[in-house]
C-alpha atoms as a PDB file:
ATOM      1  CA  UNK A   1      71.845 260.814  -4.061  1.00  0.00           C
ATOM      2  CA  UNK A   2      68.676 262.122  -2.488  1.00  0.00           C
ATOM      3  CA  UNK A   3      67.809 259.542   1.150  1.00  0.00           C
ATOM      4  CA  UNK A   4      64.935 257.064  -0.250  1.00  0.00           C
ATOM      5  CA  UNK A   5      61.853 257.770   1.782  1.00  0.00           C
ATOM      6  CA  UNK A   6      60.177 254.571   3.313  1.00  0.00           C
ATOM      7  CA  UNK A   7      56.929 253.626   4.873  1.00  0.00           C
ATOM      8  CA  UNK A   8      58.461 254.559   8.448  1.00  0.00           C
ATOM      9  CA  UNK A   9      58.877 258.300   7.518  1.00  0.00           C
ATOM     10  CA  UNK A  10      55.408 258.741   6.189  1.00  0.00           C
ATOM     11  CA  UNK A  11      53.963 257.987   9.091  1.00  0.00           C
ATOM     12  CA  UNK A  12      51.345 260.324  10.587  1.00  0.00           C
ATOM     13  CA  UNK A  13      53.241 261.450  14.177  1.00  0.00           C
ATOM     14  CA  UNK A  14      52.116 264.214  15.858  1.00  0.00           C
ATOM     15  CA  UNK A  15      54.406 265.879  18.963  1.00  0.00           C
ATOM     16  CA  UNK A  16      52.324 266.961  21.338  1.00  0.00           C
ATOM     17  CA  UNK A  17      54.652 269.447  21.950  1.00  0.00           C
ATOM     18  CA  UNK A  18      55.895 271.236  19.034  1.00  0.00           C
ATOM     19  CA  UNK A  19      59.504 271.288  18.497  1.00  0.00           C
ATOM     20  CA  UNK A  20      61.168 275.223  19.516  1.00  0.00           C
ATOM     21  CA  UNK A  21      63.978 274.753  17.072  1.00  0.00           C
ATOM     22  CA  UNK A  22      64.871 273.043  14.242  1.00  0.00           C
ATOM     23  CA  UNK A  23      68.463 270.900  14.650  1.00  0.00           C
ATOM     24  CA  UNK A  24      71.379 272.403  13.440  1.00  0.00           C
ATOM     25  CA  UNK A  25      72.214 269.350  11.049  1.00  0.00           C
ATOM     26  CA  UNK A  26      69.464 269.564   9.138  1.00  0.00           C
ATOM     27  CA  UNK A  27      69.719 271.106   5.633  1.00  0.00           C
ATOM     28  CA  UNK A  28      66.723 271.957   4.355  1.00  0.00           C
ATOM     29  CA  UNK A  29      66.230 273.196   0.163  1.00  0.00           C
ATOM     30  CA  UNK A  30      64.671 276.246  -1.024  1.00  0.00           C
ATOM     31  CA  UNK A  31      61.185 274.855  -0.577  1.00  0.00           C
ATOM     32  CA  UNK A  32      61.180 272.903   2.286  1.00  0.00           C
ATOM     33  CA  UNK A  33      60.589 273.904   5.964  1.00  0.00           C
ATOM     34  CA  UNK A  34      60.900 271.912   9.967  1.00  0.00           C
ATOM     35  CA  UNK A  35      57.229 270.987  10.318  1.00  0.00           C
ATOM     36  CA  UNK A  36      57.392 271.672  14.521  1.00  0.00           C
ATOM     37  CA  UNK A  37      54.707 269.152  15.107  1.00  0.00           C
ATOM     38  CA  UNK A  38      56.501 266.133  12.477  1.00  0.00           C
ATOM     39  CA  UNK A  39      59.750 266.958  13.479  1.00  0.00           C
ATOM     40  CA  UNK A  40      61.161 266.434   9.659  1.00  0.00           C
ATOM     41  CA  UNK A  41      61.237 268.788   6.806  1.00  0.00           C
ATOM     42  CA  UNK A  42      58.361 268.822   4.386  1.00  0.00           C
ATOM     43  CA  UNK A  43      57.536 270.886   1.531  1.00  0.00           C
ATOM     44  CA  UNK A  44      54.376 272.791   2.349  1.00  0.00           C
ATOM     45  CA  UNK A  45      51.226 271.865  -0.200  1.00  0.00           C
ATOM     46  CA  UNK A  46      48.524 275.004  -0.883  1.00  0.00           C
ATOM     47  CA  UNK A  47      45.269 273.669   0.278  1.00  0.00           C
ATOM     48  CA  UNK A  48      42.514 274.437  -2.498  1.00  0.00           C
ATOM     49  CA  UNK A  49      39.554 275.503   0.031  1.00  0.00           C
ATOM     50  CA  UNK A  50      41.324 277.436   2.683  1.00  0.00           C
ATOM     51  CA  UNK A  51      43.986 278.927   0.511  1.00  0.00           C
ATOM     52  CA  UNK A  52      47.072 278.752   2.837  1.00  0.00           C
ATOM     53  CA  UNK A  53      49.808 275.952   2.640  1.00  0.00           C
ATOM     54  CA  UNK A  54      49.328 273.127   4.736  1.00  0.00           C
ATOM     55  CA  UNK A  55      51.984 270.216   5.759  1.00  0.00           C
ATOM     56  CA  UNK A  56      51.068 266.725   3.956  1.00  0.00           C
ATOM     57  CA  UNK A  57      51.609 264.380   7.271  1.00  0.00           C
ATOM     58  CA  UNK A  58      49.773 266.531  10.072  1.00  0.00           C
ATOM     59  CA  UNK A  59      48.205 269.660   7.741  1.00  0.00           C
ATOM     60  CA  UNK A  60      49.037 272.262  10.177  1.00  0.00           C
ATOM     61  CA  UNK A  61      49.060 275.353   8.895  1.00  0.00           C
ATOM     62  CA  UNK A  62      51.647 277.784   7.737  1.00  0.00           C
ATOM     63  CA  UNK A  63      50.244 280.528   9.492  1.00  0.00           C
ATOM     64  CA  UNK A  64      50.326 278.512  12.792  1.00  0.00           C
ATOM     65  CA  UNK A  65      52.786 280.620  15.623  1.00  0.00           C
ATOM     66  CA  UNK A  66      55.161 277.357  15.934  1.00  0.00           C
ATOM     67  CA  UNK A  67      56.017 277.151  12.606  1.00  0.00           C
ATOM     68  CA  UNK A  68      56.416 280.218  11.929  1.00  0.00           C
ATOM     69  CA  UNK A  69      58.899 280.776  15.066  1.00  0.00           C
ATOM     70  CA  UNK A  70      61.173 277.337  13.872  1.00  0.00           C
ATOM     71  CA  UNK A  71      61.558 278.383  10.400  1.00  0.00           C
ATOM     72  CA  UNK A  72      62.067 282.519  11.177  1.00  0.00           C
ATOM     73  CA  UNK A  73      59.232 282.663   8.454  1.00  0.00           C
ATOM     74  CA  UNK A  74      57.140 286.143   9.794  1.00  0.00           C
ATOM     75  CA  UNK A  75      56.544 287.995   6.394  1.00  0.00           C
END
């Protein structure tokens, strides 16, 4: 059964320093990557104007150097 998500993880927290690797129990599926700046996995949403996917909780950017480094994500 899939963890029931509450008001607590929706919560808009932003590290100001950006996590350098994701922890080693955390599972994540085939669409979901660490968001460095959440600290929790998140499924990345295309944003309509800009064209690049964005997180939901802080909308940093794909393309942004820290995420790319914690998920190993540089194609």
């Amino acid at each position: 059964m899939d963890k029931q998500i509450d008001m607590f993880d929706t919560i808009n927290t932003r590290n100001e320093t950006p996590d350098k690797e994701m922890p080693e129990s955390v599972n994540l599926t085939k669409k979901q990557r660490w968001c460095p700046y959440c600290s929790k996995p998140v499924v990345f949403i295309r944003d309509k104007v800009s064209g690049v996917k964005r997180c939901p909780y802080c909308n940093i950017s794909e393309k942004d150097y820290n995420v790319k480094m914690v998920n190993n994500n540089w194609l």
